[in-house]
Protein backbone atom coordinates (compact mmCIF):
# COMPACT_ATOMS: atom_id res chain seq x y z
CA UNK A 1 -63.43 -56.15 -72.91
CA UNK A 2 -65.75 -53.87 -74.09
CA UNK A 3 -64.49 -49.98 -73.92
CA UNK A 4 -66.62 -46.71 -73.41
CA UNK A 5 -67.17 -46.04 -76.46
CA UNK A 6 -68.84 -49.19 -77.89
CA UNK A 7 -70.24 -48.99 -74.59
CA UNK A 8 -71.54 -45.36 -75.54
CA UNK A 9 -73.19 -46.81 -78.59
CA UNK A 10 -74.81 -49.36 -76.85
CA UNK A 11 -76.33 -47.34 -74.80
CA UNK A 12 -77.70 -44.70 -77.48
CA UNK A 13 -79.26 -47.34 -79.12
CA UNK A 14 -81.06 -48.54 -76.17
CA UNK A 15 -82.30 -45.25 -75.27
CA UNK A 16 -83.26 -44.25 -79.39
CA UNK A 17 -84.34 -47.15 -80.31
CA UNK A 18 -83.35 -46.55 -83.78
CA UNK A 19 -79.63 -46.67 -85.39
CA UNK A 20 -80.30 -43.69 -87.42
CA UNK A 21 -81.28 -41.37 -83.87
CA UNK A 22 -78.28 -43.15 -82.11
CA UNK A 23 -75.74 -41.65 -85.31
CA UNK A 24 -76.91 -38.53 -84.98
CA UNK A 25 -76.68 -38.25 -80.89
CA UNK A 26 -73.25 -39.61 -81.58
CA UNK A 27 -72.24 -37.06 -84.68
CA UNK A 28 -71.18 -39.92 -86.55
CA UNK A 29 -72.31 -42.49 -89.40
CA UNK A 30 -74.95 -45.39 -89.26
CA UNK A 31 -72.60 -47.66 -90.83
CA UNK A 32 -69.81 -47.14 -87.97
CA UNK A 33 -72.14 -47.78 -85.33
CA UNK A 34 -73.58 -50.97 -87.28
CA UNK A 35 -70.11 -52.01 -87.84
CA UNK A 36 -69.31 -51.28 -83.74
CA UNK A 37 -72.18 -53.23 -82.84
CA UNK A 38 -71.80 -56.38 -84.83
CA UNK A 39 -68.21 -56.37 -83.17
CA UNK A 40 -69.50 -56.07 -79.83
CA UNK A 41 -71.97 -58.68 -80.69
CA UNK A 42 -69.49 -61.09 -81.84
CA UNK A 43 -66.79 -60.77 -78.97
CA UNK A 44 -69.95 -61.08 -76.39
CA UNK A 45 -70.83 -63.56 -78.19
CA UNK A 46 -74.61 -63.13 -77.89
CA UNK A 47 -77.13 -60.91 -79.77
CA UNK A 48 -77.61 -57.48 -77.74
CA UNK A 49 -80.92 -55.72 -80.09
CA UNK A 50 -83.70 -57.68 -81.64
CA UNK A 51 -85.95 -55.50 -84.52
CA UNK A 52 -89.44 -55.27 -83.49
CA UNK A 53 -92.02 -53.67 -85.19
CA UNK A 54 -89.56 -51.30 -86.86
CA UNK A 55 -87.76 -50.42 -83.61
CA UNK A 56 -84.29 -52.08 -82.18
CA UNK A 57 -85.14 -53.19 -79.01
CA UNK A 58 -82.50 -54.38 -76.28
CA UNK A 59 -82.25 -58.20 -75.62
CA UNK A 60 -81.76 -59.18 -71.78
CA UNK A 61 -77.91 -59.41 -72.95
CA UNK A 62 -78.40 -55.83 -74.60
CA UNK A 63 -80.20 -54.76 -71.18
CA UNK A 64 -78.02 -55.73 -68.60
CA UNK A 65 -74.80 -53.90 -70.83
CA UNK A 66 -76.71 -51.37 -71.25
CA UNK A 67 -78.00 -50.86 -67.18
CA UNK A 68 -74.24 -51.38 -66.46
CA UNK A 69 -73.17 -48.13 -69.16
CA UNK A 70 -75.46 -45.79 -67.46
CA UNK A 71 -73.66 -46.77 -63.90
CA UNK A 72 -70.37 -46.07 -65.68
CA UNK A 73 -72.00 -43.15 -67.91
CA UNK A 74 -72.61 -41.41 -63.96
CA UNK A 75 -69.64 -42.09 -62.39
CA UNK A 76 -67.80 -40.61 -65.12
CA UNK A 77 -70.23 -37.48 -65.26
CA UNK A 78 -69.54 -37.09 -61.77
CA UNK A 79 -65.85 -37.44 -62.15
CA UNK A 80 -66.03 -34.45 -64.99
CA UNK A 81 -68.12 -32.66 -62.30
CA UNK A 82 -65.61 -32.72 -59.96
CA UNK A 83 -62.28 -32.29 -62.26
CA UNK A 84 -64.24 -28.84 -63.43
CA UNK A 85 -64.54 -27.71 -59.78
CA UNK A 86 -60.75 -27.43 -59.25
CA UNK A 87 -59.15 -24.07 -58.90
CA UNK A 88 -56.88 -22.82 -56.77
CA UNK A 89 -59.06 -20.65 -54.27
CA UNK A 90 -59.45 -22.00 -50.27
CA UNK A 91 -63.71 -22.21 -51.51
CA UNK A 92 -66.30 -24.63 -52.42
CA UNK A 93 -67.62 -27.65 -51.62
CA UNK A 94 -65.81 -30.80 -49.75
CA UNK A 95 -68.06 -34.18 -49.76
CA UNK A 96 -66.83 -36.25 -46.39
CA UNK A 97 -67.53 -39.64 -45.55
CA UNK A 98 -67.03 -40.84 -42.35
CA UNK A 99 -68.06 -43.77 -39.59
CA UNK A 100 -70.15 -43.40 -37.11
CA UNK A 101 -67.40 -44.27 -34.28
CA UNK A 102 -65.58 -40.99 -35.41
CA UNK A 103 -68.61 -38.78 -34.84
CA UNK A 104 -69.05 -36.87 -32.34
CA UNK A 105 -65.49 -37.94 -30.73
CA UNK A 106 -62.40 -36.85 -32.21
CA UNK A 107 -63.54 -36.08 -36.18
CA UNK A 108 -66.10 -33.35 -34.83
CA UNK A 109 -63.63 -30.71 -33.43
CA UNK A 110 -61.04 -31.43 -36.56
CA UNK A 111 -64.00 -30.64 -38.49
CA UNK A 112 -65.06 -27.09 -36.38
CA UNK A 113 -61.53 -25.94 -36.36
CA UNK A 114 -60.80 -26.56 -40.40
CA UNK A 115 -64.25 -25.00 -41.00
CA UNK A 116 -63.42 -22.08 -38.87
CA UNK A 117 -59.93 -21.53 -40.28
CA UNK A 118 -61.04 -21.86 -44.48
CA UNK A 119 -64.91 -20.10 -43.82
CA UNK A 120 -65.33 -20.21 -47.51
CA UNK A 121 -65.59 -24.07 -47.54
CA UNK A 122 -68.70 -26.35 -46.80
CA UNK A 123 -68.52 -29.38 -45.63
CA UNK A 124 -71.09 -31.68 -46.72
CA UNK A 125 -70.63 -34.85 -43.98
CA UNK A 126 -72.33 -38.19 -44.58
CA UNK A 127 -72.03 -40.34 -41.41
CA UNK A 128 -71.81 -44.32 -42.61
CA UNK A 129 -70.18 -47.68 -41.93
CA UNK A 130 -70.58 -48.45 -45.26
CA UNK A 131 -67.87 -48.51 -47.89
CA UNK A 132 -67.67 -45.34 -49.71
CA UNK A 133 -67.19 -45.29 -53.39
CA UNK A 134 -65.28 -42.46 -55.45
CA UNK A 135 -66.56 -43.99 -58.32
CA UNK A 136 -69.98 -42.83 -57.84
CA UNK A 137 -68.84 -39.39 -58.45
CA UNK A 138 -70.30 -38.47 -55.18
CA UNK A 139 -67.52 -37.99 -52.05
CA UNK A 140 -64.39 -36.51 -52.10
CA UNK A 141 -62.42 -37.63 -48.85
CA UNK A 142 -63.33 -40.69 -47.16
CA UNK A 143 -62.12 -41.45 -43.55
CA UNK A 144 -61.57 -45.25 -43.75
CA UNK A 145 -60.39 -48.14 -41.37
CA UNK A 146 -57.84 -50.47 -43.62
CA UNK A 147 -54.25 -51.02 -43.59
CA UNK A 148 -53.81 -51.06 -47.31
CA UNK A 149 -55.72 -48.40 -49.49
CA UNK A 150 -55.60 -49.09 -53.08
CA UNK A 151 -53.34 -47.75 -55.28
CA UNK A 152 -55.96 -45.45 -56.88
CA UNK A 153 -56.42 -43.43 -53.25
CA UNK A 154 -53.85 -40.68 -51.88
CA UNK A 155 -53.75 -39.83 -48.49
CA UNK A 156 -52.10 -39.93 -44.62
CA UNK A 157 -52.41 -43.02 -42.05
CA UNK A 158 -53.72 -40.85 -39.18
CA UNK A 159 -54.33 -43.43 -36.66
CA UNK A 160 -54.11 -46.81 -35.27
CA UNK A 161 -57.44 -48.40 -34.15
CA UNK A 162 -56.06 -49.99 -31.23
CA UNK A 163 -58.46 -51.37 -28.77
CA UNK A 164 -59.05 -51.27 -24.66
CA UNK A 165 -61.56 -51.72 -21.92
CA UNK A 166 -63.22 -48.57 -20.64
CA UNK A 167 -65.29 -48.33 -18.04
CA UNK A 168 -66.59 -45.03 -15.63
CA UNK A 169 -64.05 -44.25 -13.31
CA UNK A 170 -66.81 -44.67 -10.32
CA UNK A 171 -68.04 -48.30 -11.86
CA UNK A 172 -64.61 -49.27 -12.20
CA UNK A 173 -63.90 -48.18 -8.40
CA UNK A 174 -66.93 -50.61 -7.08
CA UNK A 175 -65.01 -53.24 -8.31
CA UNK A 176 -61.51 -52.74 -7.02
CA UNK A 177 -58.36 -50.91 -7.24
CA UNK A 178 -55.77 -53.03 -9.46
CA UNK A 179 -56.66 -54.70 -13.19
CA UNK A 180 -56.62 -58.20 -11.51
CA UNK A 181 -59.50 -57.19 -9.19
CA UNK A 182 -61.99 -55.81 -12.03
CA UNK A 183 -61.22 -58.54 -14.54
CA UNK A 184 -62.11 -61.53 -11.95
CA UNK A 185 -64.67 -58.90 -9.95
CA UNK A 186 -68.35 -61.29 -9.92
CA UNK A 187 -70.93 -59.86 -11.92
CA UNK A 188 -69.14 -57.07 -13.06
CA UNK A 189 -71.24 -55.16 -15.39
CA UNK A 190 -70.45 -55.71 -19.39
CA UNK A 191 -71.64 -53.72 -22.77
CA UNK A 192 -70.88 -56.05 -25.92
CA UNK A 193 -70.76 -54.38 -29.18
CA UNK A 194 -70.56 -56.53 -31.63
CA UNK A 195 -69.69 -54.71 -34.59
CA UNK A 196 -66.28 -54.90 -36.98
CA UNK A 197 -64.14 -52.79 -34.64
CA UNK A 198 -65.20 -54.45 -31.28
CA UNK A 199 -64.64 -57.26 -30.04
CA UNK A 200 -66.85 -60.41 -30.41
CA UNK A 201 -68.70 -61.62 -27.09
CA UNK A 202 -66.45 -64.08 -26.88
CA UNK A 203 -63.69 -62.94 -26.41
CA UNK A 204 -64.89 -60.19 -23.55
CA UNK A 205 -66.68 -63.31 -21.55
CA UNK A 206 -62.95 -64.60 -21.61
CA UNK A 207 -61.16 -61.40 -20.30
CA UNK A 208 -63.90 -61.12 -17.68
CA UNK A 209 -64.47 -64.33 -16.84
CA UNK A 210 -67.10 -63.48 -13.67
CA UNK A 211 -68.54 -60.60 -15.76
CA UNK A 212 -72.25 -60.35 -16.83
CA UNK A 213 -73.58 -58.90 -19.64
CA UNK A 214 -75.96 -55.96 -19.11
CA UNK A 215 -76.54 -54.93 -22.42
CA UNK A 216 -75.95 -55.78 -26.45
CA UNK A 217 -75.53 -53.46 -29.21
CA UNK A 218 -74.67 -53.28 -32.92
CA UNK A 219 -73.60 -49.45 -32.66
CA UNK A 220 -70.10 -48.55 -31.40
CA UNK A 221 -71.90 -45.08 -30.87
CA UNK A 222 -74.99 -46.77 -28.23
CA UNK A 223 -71.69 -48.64 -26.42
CA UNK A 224 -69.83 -45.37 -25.94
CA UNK A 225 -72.91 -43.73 -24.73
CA UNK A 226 -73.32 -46.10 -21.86
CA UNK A 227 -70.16 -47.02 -21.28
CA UNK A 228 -69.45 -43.25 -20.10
CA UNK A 229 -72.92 -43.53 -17.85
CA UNK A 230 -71.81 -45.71 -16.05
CA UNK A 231 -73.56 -48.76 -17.13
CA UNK A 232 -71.07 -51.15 -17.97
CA UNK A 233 -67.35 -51.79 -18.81
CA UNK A 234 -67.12 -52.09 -22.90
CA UNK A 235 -64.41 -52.61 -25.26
CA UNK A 236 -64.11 -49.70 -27.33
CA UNK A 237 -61.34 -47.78 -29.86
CA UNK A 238 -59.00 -46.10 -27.98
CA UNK A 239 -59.53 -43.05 -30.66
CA UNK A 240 -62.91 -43.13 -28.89
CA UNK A 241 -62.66 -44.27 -25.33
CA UNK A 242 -60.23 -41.87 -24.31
CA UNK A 243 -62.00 -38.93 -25.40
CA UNK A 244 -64.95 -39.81 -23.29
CA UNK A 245 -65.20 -37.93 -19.90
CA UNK A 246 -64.90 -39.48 -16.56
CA UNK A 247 -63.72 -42.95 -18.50
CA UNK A 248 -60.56 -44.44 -18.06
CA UNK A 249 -59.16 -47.60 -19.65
CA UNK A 250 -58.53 -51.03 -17.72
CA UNK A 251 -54.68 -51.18 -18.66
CA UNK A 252 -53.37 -54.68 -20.00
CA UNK A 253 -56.87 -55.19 -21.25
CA UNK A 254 -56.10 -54.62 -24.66
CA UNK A 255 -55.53 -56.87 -28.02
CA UNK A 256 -53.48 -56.49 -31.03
CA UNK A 257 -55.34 -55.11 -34.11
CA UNK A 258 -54.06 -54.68 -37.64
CA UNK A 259 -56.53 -52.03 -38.73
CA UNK A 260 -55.52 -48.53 -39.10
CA UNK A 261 -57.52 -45.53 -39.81
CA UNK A 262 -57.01 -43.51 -42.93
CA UNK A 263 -58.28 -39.86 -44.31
CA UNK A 264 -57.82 -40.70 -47.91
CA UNK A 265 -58.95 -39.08 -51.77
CA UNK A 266 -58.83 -40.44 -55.01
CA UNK A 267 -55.52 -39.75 -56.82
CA UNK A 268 -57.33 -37.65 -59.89
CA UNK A 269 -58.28 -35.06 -57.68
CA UNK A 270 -55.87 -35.31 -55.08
CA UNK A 271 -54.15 -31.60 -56.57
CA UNK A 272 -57.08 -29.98 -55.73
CA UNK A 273 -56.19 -27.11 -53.36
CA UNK A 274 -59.71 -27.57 -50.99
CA UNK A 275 -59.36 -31.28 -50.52
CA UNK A 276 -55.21 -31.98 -50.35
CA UNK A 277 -55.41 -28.97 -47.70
CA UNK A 278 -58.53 -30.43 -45.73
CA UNK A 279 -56.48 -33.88 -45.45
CA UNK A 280 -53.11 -32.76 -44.51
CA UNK A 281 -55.42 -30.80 -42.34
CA UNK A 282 -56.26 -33.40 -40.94
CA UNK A 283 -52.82 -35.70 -40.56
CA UNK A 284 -51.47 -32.28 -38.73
CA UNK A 285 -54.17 -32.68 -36.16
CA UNK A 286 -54.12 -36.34 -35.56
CA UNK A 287 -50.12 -35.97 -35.27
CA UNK A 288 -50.12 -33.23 -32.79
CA UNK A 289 -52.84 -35.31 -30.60
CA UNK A 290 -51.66 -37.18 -27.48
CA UNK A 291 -54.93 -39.27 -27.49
CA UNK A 292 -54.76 -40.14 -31.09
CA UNK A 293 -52.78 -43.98 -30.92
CA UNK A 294 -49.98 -44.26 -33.49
């Protein structure tokens, strides 16, 4: 396996061209980095630079490590970027990542209040469904929906993403007065998301037997949205459904779910003042929240 510094060398000579430029970028001797390089070449097993016309010039071997250094060449810039930010004053700069079914529901106000008690932090938020990555260099806490974090992340379960029906309390009274009534109610109106947290058309049809669909969507955001106008019953987190005015949930219309939802930081920087305050921040809110599922 190769390490970062052949990797480092590799990469120099890529970007020089020339042994002799690399050595000097590097502050050390032509013959070390010849002898590096024929070592890296011989447990790749394949030639990385090719002389041409007085230049060394990368092979497609010698390209592809060398596109793969400057990903880890960033990561670990941005990892020195952030291990020089850490002091020990309630200021700076916290990089959030967080799904869209947390935004505008319960996240937003756990985010006004923090801001509002430490006014010497920013919050830079980046909405996404996406996997974050701490190894770009680029976010500091990520809010993520797993049961298992890997070792490498510190941080509180805040949350179980348990799952109901919710429906407007006026749709829901069209249809009758007991759980029995709406779930076998004809035609009654249903919003299918069908996105990770949601469940899968499916399995609504089979909950509401009678029930007709009145709209798709890929965005647990869109479902909310018209679920609380009024436009259909749709399965949604309880984190979000029951912080949705006017919408209640269909009790007994619910399914097990082994997901849980995490506010989480990578260990290396998990001792820095901003961000371990900002999550237990966080896990103090969620705990003290009757609408918050455990």
């Amino acid at each position: 396996m190769l390490d970062w510094s052949v990797l480092r060398v590799i990469l120099n000579i890529h970007r020089e061209g020339s042994m002799v430029k690399a050595s000097r970028l590097l502050k050390t001797s032509q013959p070390t980095l010849s002898r590096q390089l024929a070592k890296a070449e011989q447990d790749l097993g394949v030639k990385l630079f090719e002389r041409r016309h007085g230049k060394l010039v990368a092979t497609e071997a010698g390209q592809a490590v060398s596109y793969h250094g400057q990903k880890i060449e960033r990561q670990l810039q941005g990892l020195e970027d952030t291990l020089r930010s850490i002091d020990n004053e309630m200021s700076g700069l916290i990089r959030i990542s967080a799904p869209a079914q947390l935004l505008p529901y319960s996240l937003g106000d756990v985010l006004v209040e923090f801001q509002q008690t430490y006014p010497d932090i920013t919050l830079d938020v980046r909405v996404s469904d996406e996997m974050a990555d701490f190894a770009s260099g680029e976010i500091d806490v990520v809010f993520r929906a797993e049961e298992n974090p890997k070792p490498s992340l510190w941080g509180h379960r805040i949350a179980r993403l348990s799952t109901h029906f919710f429906g407007h309390e006026d749709l829901l009274a069209k249809y009758g007065d007991t759980t029995e009534a709406i779930k076998n109610a004809r035609k009654v109106p249903l919003v299918i998301h069908n996105g990770v947290v949601v469940s899968s058309e499916n399995e609504t049809l089979k909950l509401f037997p009678q029930g007709q669909i009145v709209m798709r969507t890929d965005n647990l955001e869109t479902s909310a949205a018209f679920v609380r106008r009024g436009l259909g019953i749709g399965r949604l987190p309880e984190i979000v459904g029951r912080n949705l005015p006017g919408v209640k949930a269909i009790e007994e219309q619910s399914s097990p779910t082994q997901r849980s939802l995490w506010v989480l930081t990578h260990r290396d920087i998990r001792d820095v003042k901003r961000i371990r305050r900002f999550i237990d921040f966080v896990n103090e809110k969620a705990a003290d929240d009757p609408t918050v599922p455990k």
